[in-house]
Structure formats: C-alpha cells, structure tokens
PDB file of N, CA and C in Angstrom:
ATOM      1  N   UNK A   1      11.090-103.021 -97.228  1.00  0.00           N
ATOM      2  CA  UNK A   1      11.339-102.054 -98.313  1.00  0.00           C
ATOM      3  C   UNK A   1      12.731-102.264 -98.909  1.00  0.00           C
ATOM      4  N   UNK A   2      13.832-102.295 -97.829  1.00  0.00           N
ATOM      5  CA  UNK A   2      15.125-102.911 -98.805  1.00  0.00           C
ATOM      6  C   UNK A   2      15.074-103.880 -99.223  1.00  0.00           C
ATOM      7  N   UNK A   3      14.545-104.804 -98.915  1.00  0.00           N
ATOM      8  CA  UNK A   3      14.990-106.122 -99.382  1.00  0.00           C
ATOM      9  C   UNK A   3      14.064-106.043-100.821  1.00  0.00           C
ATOM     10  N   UNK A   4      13.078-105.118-101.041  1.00  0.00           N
ATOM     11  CA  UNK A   4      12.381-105.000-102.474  1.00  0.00           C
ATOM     12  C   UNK A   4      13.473-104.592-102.898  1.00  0.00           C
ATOM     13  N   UNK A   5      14.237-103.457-102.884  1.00  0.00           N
ATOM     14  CA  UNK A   5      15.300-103.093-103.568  1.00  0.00           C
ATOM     15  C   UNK A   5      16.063-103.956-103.939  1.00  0.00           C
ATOM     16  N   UNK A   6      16.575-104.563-103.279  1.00  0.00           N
ATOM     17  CA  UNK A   6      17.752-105.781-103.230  1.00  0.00           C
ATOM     18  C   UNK A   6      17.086-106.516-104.558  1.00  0.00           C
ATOM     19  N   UNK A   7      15.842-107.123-104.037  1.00  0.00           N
ATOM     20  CA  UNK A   7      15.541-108.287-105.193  1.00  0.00           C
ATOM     21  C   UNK A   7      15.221-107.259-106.720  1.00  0.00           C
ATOM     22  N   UNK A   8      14.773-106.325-106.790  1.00  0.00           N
ATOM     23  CA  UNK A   8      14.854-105.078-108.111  1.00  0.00           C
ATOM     24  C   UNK A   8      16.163-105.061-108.638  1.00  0.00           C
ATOM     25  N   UNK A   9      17.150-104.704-107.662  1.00  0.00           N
ATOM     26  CA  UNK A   9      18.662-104.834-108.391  1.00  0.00           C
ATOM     27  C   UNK A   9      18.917-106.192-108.411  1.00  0.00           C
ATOM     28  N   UNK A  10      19.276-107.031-108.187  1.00  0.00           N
ATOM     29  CA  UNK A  10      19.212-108.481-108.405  1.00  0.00           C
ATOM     30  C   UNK A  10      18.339-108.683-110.232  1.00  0.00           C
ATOM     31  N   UNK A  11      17.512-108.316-109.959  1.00  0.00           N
ATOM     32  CA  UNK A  11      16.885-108.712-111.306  1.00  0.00           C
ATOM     33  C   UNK A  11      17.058-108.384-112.537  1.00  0.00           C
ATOM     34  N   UNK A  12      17.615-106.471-112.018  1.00  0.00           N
ATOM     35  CA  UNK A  12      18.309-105.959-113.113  1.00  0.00           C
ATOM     36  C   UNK A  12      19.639-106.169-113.624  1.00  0.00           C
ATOM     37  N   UNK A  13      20.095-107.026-112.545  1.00  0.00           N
ATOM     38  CA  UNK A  13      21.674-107.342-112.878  1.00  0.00           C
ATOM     39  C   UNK A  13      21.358-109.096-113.634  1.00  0.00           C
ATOM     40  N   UNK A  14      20.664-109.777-113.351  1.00  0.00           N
ATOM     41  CA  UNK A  14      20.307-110.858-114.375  1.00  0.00           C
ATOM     42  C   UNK A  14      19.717-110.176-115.792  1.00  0.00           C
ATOM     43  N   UNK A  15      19.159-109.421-115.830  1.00  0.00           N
ATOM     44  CA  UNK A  15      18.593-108.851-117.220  1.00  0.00           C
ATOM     45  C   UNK A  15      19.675-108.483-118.229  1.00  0.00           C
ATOM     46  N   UNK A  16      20.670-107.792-117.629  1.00  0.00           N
ATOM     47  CA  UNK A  16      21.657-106.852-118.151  1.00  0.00           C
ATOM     48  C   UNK A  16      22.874-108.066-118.451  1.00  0.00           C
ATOM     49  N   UNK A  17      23.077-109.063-117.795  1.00  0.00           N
ATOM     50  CA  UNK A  17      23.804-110.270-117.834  1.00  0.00           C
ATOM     51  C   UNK A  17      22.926-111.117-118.864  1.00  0.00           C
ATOM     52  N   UNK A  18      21.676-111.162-119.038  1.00  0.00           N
ATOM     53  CA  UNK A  18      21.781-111.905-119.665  1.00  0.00           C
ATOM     54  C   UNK A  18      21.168-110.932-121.155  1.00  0.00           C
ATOM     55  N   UNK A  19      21.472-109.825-121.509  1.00  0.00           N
ATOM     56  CA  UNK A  19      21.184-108.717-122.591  1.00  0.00           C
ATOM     57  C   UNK A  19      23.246-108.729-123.261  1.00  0.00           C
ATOM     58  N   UNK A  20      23.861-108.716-122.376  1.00  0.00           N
ATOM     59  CA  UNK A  20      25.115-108.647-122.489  1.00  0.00           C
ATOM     60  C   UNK A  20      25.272-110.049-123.294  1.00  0.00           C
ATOM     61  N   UNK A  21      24.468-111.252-122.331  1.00  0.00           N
ATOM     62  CA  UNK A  21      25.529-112.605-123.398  1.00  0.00           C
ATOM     63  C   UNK A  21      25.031-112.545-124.702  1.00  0.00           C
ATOM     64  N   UNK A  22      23.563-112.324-124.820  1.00  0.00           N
ATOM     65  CA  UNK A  22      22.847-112.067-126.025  1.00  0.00           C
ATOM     66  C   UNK A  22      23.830-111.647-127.347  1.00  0.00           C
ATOM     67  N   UNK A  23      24.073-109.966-126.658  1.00  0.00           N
ATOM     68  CA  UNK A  23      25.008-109.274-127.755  1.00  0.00           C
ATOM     69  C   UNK A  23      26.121-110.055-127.974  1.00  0.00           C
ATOM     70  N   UNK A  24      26.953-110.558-126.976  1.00  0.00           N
ATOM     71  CA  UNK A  24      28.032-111.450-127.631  1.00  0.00           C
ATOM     72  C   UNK A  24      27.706-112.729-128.446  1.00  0.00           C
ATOM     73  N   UNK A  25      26.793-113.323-128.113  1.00  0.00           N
ATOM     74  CA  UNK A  25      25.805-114.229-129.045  1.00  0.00           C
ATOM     75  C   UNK A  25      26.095-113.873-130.243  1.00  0.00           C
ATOM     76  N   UNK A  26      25.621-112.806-130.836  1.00  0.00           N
ATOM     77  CA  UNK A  26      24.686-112.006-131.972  1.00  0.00           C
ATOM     78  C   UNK A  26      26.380-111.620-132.535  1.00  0.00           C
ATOM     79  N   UNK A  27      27.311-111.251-132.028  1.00  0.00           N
ATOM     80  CA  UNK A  27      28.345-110.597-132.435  1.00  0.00           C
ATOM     81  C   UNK A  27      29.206-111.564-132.606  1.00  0.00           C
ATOM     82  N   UNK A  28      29.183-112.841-132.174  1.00  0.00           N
ATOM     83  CA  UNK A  28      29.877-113.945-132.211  1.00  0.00           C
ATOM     84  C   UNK A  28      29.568-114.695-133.715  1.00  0.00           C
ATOM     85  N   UNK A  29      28.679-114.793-134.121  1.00  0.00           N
ATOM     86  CA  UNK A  29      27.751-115.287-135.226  1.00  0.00           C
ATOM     87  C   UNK A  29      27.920-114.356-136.400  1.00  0.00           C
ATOM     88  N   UNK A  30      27.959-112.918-135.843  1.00  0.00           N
ATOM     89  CA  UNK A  30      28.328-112.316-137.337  1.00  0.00           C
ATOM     90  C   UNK A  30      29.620-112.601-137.332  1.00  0.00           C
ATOM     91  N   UNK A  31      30.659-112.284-136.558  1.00  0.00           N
ATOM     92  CA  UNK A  31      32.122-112.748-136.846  1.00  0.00           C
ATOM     93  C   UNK A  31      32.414-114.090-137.508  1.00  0.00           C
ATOM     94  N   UNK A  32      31.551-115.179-137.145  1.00  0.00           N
ATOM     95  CA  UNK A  32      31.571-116.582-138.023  1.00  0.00           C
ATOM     96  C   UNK A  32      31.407-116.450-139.445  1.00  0.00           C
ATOM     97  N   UNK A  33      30.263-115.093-139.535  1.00  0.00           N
ATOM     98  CA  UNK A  33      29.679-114.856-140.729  1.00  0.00           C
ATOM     99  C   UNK A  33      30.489-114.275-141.987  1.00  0.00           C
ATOM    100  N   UNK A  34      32.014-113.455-141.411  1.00  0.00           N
ATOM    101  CA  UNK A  34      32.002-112.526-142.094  1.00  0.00           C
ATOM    102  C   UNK A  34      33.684-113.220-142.029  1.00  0.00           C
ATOM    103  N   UNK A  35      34.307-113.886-141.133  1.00  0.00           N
ATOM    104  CA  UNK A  35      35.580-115.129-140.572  1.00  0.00           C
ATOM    105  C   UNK A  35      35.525-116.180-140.351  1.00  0.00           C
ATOM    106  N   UNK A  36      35.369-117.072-140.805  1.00  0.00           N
ATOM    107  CA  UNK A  36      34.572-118.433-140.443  1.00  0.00           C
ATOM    108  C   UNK A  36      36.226-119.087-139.345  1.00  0.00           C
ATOM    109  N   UNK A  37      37.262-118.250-140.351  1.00  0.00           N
ATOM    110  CA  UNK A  37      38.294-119.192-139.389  1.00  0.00           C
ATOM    111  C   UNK A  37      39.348-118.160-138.227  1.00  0.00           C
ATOM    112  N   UNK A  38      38.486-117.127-138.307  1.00  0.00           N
ATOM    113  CA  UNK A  38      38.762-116.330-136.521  1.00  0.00           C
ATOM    114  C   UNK A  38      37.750-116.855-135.387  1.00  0.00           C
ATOM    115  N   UNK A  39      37.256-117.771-136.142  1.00  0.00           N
ATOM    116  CA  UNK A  39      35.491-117.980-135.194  1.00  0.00           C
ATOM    117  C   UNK A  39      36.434-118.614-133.617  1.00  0.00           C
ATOM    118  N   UNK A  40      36.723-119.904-134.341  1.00  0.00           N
ATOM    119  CA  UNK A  40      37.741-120.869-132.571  1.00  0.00           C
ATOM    120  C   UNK A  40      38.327-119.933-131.965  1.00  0.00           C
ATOM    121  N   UNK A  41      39.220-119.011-132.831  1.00  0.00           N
ATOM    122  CA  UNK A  41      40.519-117.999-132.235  1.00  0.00           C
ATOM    123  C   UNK A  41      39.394-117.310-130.880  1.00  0.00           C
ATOM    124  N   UNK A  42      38.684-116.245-131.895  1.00  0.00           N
ATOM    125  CA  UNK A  42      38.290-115.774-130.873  1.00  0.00           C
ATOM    126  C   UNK A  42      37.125-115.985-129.468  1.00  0.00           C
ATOM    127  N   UNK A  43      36.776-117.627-130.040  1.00  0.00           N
ATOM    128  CA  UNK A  43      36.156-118.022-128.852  1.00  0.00           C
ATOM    129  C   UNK A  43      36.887-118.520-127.585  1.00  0.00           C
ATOM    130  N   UNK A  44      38.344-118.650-128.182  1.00  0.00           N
ATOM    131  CA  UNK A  44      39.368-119.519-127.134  1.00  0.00           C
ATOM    132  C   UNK A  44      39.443-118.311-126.322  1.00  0.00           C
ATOM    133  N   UNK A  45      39.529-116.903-127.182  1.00  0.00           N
ATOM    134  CA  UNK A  45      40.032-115.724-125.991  1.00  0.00           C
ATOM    135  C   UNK A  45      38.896-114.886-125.276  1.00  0.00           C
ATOM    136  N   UNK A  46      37.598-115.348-125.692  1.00  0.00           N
ATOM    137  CA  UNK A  46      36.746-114.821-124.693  1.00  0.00           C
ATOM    138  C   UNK A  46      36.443-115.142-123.897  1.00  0.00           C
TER     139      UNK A  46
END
C-alpha cells in the first residue's frame, strides 16, 4: 500500500515537473515574441 503511494507521488511530481517546463517553454517563446534580444539574456539567467 505505501509503496502505491510512493509511486502516485513520484508520478505526480514528474507531471508537475514536466507541466512547469512546459509553462517556461510557452513563456520563453512569448518573451522571444514580444524581445527577440532579451531572449539569450534571459535564457543565460534561467
């Protein structure tokens, strides 16, 4: 029974990791969109 738990949170923490890079994806691309030349800046500092 824990170890279902374990692998449930495990899965939700890959989901949410990979929902998180998504949004920076998506938010990275409009910033190109809208700064074409903050785009490097702010990829060097993320």
């Amino acid at each position: 029974m824990e170890s279902q738990d374990l692998q449930t949170q495990e899965l939700e923490k890959k989901i949410r990791w990979r929902q998180k890079l998504e949004r920076s994806e998506k938010e990275r691309s409009q910033l190109s969109d809208i700064a074409p030349g903050l785009t490097p800046k702010f990829l060097a500092n993320s």
